[in-house]
N, C-alpha and C. Protein backbone atom coordinates (compact mmCIF):
# COMPACT_ATOMS: atom_id res chain seq x y z
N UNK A 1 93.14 97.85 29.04
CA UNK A 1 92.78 98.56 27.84
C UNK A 1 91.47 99.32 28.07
N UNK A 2 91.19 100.92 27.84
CA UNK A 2 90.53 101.25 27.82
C UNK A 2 89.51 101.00 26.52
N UNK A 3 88.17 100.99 26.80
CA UNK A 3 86.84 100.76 25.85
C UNK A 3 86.58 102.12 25.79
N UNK A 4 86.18 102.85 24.14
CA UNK A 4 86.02 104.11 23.73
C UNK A 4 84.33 103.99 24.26
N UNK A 5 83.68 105.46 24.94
CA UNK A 5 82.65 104.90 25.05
C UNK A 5 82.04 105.43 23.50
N UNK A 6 80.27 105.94 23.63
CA UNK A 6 79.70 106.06 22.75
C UNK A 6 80.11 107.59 22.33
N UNK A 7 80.82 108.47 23.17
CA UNK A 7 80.50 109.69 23.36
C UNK A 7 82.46 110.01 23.21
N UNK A 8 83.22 109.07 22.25
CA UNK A 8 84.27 109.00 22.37
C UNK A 8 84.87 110.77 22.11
N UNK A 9 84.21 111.28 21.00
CA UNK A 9 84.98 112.27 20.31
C UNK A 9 84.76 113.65 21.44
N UNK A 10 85.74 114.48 21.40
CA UNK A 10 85.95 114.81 22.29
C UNK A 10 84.85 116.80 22.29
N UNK A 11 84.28 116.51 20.58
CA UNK A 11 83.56 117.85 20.78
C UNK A 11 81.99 117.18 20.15
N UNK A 12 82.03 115.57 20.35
CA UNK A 12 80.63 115.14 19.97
C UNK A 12 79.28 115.89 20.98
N UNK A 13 79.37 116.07 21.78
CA UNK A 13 78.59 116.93 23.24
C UNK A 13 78.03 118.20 22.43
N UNK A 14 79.22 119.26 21.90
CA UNK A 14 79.19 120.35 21.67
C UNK A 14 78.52 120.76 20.43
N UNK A 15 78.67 119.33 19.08
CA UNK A 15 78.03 119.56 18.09
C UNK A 15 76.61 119.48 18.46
N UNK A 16 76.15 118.09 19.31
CA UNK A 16 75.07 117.72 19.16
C UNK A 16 73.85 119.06 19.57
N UNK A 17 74.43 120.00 20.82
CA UNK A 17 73.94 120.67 21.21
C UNK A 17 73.91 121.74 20.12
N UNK A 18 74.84 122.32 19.22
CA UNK A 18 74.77 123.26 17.92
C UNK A 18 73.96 122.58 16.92
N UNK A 19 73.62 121.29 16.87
CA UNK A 19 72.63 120.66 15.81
C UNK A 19 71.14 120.96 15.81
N UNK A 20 71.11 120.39 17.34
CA UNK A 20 69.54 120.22 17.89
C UNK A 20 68.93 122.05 18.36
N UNK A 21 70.18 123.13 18.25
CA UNK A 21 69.66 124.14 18.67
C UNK A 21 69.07 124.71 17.27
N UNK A 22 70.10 124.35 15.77
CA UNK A 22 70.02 124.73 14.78
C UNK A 22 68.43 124.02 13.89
N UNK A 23 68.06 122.59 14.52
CA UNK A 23 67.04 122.04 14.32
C UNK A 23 65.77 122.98 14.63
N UNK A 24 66.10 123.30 15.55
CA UNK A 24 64.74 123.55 16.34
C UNK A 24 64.16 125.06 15.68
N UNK A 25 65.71 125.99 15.28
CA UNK A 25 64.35 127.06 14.27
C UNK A 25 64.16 126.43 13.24
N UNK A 26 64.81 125.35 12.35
CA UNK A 26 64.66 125.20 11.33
C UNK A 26 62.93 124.30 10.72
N UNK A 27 62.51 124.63 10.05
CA UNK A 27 60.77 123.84 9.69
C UNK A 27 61.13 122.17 10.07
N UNK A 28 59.61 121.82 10.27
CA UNK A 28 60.00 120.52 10.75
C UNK A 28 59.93 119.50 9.34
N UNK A 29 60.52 118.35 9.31
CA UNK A 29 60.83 117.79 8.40
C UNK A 29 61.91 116.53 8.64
N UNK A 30 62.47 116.02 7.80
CA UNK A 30 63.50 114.73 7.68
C UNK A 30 64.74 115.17 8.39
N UNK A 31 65.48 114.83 8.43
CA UNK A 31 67.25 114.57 8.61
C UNK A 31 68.05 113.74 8.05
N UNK A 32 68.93 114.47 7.32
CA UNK A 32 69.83 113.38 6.72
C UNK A 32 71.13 113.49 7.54
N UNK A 33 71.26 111.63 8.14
CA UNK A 33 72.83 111.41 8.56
C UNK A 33 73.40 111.06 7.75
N UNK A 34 74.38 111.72 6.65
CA UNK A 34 75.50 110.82 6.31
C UNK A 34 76.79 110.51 6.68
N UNK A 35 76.77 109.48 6.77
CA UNK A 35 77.93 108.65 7.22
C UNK A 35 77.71 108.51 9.01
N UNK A 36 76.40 107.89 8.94
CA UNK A 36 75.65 107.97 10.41
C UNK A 36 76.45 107.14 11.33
N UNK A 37 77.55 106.20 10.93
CA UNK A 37 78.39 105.32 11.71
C UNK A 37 77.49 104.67 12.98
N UNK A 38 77.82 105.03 14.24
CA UNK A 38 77.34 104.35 15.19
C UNK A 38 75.76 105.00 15.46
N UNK A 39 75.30 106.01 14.97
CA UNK A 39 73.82 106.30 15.10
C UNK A 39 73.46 107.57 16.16
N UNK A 40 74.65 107.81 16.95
CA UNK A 40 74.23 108.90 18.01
C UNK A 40 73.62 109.90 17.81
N UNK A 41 74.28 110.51 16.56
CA UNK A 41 73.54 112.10 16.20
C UNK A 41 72.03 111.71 15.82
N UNK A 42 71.62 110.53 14.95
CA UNK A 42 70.08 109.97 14.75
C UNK A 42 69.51 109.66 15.91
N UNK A 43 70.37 108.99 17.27
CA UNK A 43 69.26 108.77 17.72
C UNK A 43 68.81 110.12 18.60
N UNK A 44 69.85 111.37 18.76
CA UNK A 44 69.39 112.25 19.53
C UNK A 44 68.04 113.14 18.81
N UNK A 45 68.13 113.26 17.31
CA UNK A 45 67.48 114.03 16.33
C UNK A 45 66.04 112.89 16.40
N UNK A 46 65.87 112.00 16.38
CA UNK A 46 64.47 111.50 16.42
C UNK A 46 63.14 111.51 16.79
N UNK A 47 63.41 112.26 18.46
CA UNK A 47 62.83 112.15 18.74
C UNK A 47 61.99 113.43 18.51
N UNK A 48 62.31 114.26 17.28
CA UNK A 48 61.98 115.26 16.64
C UNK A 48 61.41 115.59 15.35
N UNK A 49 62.36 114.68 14.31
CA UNK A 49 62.20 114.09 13.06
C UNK A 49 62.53 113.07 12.76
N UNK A 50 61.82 112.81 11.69
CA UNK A 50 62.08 111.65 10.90
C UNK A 50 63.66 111.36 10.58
N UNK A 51 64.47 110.59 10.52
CA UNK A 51 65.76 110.33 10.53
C UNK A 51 66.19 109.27 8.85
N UNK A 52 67.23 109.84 7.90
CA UNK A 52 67.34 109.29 7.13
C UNK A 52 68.89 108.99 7.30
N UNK A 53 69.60 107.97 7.29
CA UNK A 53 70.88 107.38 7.97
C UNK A 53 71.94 106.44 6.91
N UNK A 54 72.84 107.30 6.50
CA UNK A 54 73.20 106.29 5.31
C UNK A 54 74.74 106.26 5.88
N UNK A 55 75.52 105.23 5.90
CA UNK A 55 77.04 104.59 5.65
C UNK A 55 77.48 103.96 4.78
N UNK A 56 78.64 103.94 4.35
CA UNK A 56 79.00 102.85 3.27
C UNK A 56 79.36 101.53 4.45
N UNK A 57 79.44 101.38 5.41
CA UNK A 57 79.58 100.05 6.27
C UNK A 57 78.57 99.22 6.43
N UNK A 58 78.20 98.25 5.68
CA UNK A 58 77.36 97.62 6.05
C UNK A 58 77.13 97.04 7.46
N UNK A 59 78.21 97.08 8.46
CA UNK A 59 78.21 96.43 9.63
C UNK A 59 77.64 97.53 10.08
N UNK A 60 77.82 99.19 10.26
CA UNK A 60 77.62 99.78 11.09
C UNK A 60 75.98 100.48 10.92
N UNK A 61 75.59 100.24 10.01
CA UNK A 61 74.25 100.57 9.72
C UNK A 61 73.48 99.53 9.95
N UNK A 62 73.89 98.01 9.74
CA UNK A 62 73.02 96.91 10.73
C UNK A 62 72.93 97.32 12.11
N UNK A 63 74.34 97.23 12.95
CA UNK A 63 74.43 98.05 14.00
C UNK A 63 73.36 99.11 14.37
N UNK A 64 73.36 100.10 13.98
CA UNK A 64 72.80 101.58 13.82
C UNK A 64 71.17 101.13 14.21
N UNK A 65 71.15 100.60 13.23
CA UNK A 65 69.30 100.28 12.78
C UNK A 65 69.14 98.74 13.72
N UNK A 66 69.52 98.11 14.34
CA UNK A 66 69.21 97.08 15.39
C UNK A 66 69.39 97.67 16.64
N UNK A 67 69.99 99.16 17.06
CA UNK A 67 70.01 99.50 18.78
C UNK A 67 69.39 100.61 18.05
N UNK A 68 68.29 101.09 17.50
CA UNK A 68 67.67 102.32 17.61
C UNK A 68 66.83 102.19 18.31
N UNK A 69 66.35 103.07 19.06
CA UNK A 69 64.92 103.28 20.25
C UNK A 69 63.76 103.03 19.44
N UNK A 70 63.16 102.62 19.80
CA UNK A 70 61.47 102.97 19.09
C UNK A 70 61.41 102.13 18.02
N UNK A 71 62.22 101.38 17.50
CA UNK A 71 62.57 100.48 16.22
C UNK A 71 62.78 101.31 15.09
N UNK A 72 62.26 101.32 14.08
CA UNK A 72 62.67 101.85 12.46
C UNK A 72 61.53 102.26 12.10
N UNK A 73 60.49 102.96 13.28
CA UNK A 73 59.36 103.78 12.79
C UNK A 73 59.56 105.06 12.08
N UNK A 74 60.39 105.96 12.85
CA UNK A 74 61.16 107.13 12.68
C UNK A 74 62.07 107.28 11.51
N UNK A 75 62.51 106.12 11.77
CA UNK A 75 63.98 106.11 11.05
C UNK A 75 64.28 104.85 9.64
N UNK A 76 65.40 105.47 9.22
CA UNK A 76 65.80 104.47 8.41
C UNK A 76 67.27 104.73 7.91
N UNK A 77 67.96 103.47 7.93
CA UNK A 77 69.19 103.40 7.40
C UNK A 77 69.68 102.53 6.40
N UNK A 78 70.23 103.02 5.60
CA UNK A 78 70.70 102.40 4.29
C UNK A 78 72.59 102.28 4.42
N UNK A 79 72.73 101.59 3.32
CA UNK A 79 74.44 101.42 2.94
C UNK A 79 74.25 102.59 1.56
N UNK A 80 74.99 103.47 1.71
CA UNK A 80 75.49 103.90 0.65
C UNK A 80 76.34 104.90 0.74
């Protein structure tokens, strides 16, 4: 059985790079993930802005917010 990795979706690469290009003219400030699931797009955006991270999964936002880099200085994730 194959294990999906982190980078399962097959145009996740392509957004992240249209995000972080679209970040970078945009003023600096927060980010909102919603429906941040496993955390990738937050943790790539962090190290830029502040990161605001919401799911309705409570498992995956424990998740999310226990493997973030740097701890929950940056960031923060909620259920909702």
């Amino acid at each position: 059985m194959m294990r999906p990795s982190k980078l399962f979706h097959p145009t996740r690469l392509r957004e992240i790079r249209f995000i972080r290009r679209w970040l970078r003219e945009a003023a600096p400030g927060a980010v909102c993930d919603f429906g941040c699931g496993d955390g990738v797009y937050s943790q790539r955006f962090a190290d830029r802005h502040a990161v605001f991270g919401f799911d309705p999964w409570h498992s995956q936002v424990r998740k999310t917010a226990a493997s973030f880099p740097g701890g929950a200085k940056s960031a923060w994730f909620l259920v909702a």
